[in-house]
PDB file of N, CA and C in Angstrom:
ATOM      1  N   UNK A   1    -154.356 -11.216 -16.536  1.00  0.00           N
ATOM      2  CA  UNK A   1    -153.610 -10.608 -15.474  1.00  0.00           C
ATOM      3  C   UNK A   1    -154.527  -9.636 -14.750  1.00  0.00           C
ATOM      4  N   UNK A   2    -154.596  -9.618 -13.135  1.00  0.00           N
ATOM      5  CA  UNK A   2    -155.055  -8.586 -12.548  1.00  0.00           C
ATOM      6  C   UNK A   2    -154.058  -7.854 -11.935  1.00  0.00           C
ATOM      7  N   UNK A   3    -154.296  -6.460 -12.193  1.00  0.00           N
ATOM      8  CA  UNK A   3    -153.404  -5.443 -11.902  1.00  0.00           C
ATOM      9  C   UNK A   3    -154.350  -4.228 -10.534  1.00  0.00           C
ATOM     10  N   UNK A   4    -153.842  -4.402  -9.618  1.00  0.00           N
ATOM     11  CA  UNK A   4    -154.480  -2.970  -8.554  1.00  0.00           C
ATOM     12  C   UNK A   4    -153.576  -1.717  -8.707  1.00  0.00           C
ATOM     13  N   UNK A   5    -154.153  -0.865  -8.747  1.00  0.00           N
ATOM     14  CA  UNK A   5    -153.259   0.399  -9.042  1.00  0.00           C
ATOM     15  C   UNK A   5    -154.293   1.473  -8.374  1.00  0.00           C
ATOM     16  N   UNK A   6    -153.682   2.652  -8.205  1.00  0.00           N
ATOM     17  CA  UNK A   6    -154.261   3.974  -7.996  1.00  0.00           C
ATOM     18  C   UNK A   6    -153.540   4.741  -8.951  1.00  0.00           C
ATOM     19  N   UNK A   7    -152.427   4.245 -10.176  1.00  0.00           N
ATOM     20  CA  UNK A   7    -151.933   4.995 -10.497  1.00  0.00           C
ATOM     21  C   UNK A   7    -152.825   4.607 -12.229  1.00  0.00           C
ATOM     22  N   UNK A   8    -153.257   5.252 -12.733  1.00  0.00           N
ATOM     23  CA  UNK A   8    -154.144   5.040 -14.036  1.00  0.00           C
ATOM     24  C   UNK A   8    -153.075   5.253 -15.013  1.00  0.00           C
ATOM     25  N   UNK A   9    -152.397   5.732 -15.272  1.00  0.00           N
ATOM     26  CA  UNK A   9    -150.874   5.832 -16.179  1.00  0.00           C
ATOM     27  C   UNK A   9    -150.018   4.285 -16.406  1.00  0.00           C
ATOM     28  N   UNK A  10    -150.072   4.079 -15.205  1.00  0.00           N
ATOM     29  CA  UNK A  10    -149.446   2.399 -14.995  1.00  0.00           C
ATOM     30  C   UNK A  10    -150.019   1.296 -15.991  1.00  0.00           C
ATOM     31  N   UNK A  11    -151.208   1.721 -16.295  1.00  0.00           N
ATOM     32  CA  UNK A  11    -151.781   0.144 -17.137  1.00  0.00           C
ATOM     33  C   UNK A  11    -151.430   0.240 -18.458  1.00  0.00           C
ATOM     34  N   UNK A  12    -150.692  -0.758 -18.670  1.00  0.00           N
ATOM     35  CA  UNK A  12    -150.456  -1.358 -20.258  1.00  0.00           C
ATOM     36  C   UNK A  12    -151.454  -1.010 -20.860  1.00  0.00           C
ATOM     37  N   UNK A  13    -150.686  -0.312 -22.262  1.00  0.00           N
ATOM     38  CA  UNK A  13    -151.780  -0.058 -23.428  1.00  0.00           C
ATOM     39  C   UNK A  13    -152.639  -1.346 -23.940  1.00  0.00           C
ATOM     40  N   UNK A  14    -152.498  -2.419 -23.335  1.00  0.00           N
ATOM     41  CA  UNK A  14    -153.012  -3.309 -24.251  1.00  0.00           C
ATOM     42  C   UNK A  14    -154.421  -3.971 -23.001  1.00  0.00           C
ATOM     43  N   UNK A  15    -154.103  -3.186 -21.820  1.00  0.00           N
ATOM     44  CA  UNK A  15    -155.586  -3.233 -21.089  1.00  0.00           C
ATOM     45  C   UNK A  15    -156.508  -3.254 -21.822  1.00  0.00           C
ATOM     46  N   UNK A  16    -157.570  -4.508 -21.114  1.00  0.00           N
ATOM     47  CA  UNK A  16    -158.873  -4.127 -22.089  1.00  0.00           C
ATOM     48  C   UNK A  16    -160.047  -3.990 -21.174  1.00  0.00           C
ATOM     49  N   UNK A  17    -160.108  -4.407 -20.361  1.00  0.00           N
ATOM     50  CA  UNK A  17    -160.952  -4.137 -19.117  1.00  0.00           C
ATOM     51  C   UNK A  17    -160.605  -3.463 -17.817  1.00  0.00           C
ATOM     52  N   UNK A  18    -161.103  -2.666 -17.727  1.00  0.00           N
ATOM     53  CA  UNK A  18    -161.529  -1.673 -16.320  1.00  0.00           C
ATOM     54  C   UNK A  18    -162.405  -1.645 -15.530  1.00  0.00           C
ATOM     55  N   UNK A  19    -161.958  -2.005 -13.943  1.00  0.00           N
ATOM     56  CA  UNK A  19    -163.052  -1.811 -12.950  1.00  0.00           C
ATOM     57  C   UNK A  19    -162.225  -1.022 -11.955  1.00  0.00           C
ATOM     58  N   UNK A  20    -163.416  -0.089 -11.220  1.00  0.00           N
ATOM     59  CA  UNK A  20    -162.748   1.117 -10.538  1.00  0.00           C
ATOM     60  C   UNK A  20    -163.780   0.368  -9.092  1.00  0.00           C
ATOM     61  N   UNK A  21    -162.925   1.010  -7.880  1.00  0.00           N
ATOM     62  CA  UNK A  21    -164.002   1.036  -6.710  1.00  0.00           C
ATOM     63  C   UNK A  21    -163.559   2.241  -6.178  1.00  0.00           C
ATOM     64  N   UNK A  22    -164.943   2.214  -5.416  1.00  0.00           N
ATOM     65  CA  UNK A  22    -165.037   3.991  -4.862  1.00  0.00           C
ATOM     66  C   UNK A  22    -165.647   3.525  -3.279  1.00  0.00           C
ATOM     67  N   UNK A  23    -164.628   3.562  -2.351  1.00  0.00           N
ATOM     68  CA  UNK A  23    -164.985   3.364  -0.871  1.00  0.00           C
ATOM     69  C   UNK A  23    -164.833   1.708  -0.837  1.00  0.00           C
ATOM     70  N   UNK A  24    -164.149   1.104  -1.248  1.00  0.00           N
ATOM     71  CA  UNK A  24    -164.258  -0.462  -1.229  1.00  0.00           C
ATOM     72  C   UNK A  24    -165.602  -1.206  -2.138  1.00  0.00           C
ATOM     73  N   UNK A  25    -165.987  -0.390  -2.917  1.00  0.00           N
ATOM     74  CA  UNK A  25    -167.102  -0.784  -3.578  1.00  0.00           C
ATOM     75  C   UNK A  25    -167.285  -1.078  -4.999  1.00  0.00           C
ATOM     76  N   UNK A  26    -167.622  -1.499  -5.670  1.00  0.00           N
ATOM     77  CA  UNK A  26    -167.504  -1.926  -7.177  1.00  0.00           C
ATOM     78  C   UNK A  26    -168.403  -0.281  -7.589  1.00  0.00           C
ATOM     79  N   UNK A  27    -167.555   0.476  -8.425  1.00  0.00           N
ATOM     80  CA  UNK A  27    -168.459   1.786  -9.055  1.00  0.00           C
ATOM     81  C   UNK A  27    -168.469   1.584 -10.725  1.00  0.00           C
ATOM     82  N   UNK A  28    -167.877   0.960 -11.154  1.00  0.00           N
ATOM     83  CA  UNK A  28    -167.532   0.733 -12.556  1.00  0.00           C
ATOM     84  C   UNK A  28    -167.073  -0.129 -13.137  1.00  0.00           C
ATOM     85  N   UNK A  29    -167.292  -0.862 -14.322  1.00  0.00           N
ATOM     86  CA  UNK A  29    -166.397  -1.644 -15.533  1.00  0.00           C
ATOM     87  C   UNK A  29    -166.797  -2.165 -16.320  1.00  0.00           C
ATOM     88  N   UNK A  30    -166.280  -2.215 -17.183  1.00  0.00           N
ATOM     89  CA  UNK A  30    -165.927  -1.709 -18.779  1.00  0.00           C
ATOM     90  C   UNK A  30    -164.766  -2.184 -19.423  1.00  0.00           C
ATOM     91  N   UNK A  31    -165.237  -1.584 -20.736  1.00  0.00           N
ATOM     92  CA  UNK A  31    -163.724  -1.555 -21.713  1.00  0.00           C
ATOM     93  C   UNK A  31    -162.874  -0.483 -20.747  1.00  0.00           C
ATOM     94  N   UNK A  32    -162.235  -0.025 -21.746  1.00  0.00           N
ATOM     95  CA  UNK A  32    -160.944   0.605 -20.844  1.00  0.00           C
ATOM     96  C   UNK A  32    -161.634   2.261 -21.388  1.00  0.00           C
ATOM     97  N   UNK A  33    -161.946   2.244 -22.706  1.00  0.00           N
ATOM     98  CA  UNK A  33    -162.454   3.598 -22.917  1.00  0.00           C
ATOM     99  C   UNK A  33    -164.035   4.402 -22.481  1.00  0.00           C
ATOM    100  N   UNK A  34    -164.775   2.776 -21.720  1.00  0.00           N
ATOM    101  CA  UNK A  34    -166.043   3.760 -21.696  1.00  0.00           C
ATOM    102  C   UNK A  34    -165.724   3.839 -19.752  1.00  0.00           C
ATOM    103  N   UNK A  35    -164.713   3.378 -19.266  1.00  0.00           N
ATOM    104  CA  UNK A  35    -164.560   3.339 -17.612  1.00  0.00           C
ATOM    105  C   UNK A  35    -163.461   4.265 -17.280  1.00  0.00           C
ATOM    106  N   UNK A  36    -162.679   4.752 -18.337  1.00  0.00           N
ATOM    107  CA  UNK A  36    -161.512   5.780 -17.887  1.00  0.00           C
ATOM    108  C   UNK A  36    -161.925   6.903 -18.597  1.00  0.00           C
ATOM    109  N   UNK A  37    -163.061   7.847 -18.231  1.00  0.00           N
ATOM    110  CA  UNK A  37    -163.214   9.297 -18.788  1.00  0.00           C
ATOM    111  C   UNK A  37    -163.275  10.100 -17.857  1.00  0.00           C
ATOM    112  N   UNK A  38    -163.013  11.253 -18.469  1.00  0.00           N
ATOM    113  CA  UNK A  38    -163.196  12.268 -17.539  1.00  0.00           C
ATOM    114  C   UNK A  38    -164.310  12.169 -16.265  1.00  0.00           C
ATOM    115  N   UNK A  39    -165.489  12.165 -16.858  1.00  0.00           N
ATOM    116  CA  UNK A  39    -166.782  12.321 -16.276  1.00  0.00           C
ATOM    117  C   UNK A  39    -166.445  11.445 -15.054  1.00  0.00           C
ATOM    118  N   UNK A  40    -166.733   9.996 -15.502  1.00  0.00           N
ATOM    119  CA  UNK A  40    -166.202   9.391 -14.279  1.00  0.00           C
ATOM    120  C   UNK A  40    -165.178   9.235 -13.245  1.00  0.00           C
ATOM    121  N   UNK A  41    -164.117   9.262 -13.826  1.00  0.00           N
ATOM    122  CA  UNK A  41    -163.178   9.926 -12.794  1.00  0.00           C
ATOM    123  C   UNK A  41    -163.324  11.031 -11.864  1.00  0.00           C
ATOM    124  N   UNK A  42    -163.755  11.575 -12.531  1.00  0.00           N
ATOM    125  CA  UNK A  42    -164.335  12.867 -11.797  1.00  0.00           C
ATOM    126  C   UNK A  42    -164.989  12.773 -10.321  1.00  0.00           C
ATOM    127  N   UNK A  43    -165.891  11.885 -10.947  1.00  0.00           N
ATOM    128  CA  UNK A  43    -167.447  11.679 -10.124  1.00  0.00           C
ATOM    129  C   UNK A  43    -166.006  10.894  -8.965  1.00  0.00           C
ATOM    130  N   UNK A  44    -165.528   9.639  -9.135  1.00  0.00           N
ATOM    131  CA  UNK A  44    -164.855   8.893  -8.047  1.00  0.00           C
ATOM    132  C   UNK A  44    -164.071   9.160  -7.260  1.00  0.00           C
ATOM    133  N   UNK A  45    -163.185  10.241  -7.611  1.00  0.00           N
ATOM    134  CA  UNK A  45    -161.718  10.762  -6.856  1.00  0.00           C
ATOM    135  C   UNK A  45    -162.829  12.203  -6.903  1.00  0.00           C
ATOM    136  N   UNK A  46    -163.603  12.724  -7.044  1.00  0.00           N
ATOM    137  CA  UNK A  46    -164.259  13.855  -6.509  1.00  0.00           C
ATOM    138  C   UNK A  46    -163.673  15.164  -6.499  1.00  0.00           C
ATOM    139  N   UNK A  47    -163.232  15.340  -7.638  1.00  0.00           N
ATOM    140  CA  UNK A  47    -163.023  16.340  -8.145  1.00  0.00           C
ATOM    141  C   UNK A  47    -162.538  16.867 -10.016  1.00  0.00           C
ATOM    142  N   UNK A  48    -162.503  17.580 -10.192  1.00  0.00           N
ATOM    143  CA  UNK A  48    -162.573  17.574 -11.945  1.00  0.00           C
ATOM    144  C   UNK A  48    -160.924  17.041 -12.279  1.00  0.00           C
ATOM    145  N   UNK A  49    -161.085  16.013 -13.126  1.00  0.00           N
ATOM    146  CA  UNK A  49    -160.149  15.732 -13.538  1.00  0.00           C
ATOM    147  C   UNK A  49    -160.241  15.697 -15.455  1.00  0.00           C
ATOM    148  N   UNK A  50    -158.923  15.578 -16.043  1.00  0.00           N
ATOM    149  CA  UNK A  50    -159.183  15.134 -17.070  1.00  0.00           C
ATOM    150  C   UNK A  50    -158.159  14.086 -17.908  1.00  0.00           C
ATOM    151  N   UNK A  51    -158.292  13.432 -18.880  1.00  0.00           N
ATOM    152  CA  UNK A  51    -157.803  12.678 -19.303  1.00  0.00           C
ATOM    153  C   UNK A  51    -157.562  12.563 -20.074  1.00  0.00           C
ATOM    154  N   UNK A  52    -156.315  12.334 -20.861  1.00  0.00           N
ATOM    155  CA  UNK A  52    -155.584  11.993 -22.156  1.00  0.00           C
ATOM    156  C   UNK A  52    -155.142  10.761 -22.725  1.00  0.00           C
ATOM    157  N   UNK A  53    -154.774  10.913 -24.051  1.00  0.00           N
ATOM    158  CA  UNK A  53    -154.362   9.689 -24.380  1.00  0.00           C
ATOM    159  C   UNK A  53    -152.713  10.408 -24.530  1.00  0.00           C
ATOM    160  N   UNK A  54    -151.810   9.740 -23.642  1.00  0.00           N
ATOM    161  CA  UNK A  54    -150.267   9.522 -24.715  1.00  0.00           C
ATOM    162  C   UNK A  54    -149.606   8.624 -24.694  1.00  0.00           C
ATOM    163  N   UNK A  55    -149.031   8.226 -25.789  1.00  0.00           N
ATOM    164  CA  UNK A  55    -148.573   7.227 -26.089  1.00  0.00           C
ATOM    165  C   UNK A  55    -149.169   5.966 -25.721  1.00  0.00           C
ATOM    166  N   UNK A  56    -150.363   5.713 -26.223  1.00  0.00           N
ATOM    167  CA  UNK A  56    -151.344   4.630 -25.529  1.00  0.00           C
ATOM    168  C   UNK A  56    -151.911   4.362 -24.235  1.00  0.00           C
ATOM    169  N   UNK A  57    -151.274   5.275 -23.397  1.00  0.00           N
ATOM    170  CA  UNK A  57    -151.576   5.507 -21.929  1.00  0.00           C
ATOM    171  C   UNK A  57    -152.415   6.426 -21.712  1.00  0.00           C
ATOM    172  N   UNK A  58    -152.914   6.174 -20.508  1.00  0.00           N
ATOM    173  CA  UNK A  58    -154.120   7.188 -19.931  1.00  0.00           C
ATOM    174  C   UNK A  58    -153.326   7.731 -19.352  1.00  0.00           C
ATOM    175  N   UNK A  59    -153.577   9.741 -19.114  1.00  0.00           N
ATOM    176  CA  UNK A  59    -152.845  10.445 -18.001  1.00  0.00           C
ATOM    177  C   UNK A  59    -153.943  11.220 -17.205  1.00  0.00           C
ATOM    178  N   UNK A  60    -153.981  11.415 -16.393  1.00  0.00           N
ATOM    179  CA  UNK A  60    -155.096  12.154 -15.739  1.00  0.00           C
ATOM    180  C   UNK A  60    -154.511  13.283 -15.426  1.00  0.00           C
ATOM    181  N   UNK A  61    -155.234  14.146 -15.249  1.00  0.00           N
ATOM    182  CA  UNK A  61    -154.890  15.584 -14.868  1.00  0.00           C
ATOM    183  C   UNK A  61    -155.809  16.157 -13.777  1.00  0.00           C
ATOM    184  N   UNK A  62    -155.610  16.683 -12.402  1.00  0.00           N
ATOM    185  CA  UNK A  62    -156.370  16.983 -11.380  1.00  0.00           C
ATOM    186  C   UNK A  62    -156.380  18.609 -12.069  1.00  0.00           C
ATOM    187  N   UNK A  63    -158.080  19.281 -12.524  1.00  0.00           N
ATOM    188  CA  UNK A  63    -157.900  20.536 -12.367  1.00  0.00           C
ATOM    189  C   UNK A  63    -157.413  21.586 -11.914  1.00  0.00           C
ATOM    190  N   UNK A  64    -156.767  22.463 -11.869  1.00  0.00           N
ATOM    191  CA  UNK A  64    -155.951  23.438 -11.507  1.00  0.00           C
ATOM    192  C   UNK A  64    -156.288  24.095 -10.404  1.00  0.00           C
ATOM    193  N   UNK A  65    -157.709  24.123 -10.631  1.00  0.00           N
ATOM    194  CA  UNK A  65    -158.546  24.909  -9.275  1.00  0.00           C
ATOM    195  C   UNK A  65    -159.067  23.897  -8.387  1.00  0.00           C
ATOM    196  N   UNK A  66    -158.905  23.164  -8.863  1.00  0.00           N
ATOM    197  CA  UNK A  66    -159.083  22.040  -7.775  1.00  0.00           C
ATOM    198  C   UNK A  66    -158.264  21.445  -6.790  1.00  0.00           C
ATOM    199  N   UNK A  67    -157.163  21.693  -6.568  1.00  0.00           N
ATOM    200  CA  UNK A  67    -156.002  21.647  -5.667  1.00  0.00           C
ATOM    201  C   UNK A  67    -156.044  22.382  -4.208  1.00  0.00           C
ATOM    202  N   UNK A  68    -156.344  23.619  -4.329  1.00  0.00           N
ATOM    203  CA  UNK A  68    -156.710  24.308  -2.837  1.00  0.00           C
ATOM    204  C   UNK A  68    -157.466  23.322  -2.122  1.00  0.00           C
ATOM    205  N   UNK A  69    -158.973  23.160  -2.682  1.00  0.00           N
ATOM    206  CA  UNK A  69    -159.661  22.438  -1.931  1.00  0.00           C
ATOM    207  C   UNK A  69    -159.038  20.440  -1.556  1.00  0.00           C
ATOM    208  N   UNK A  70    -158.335  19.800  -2.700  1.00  0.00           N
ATOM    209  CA  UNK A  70    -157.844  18.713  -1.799  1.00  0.00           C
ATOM    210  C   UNK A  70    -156.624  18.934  -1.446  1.00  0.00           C
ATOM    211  N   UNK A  71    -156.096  19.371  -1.306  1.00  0.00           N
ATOM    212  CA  UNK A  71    -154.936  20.050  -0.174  1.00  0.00           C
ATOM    213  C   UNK A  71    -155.537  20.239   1.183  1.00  0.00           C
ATOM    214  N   UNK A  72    -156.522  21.141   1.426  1.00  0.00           N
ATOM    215  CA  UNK A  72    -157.248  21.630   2.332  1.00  0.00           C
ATOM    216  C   UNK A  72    -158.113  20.426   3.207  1.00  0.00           C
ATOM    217  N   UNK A  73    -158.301  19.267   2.423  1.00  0.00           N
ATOM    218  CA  UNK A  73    -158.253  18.268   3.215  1.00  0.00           C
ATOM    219  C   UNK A  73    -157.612  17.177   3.929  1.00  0.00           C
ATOM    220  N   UNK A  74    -156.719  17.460   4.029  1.00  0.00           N
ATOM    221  CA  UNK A  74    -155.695  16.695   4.263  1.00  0.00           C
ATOM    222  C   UNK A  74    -155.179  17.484   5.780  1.00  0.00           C
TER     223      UNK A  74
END
């Protein structure tokens, strides 16, 4: 199954492959754990994020202080 999302929470725990694009471009892929980390996320949506596991799902979290500034672009 291929799944498009912007929402990283959405994918079934039983995902096993991950590919991300950044500007229409292939930036990543992987298993699901070495393509959904912090670091990288980070680097793609461009700003500090972080990431959890619950309940088999990935959740991302946009840093706290990082909100003024993407607000401010918009």
């Amino acid at each position: 199954m291929v799944m498009v999302t912007h929402h990283v929470e959405e994918l079934p725990p039983a995902t096993s492959q991950v590919s991300l694009l950044d500007e229409g471009c292939a930036a990543a892929s992987g298993s699901r754990d070495e393509v959904l980390s912090a670091d990288l996320l980070s680097q793609i949506y461009r700003c500090p994020m972080s990431v959890r596991l619950v309940q088999g799902r990935r959740d991302l979290e946009v840093a706290p202080q990082a909100w003024d500034a993407l607000l401010a672009t918009r």
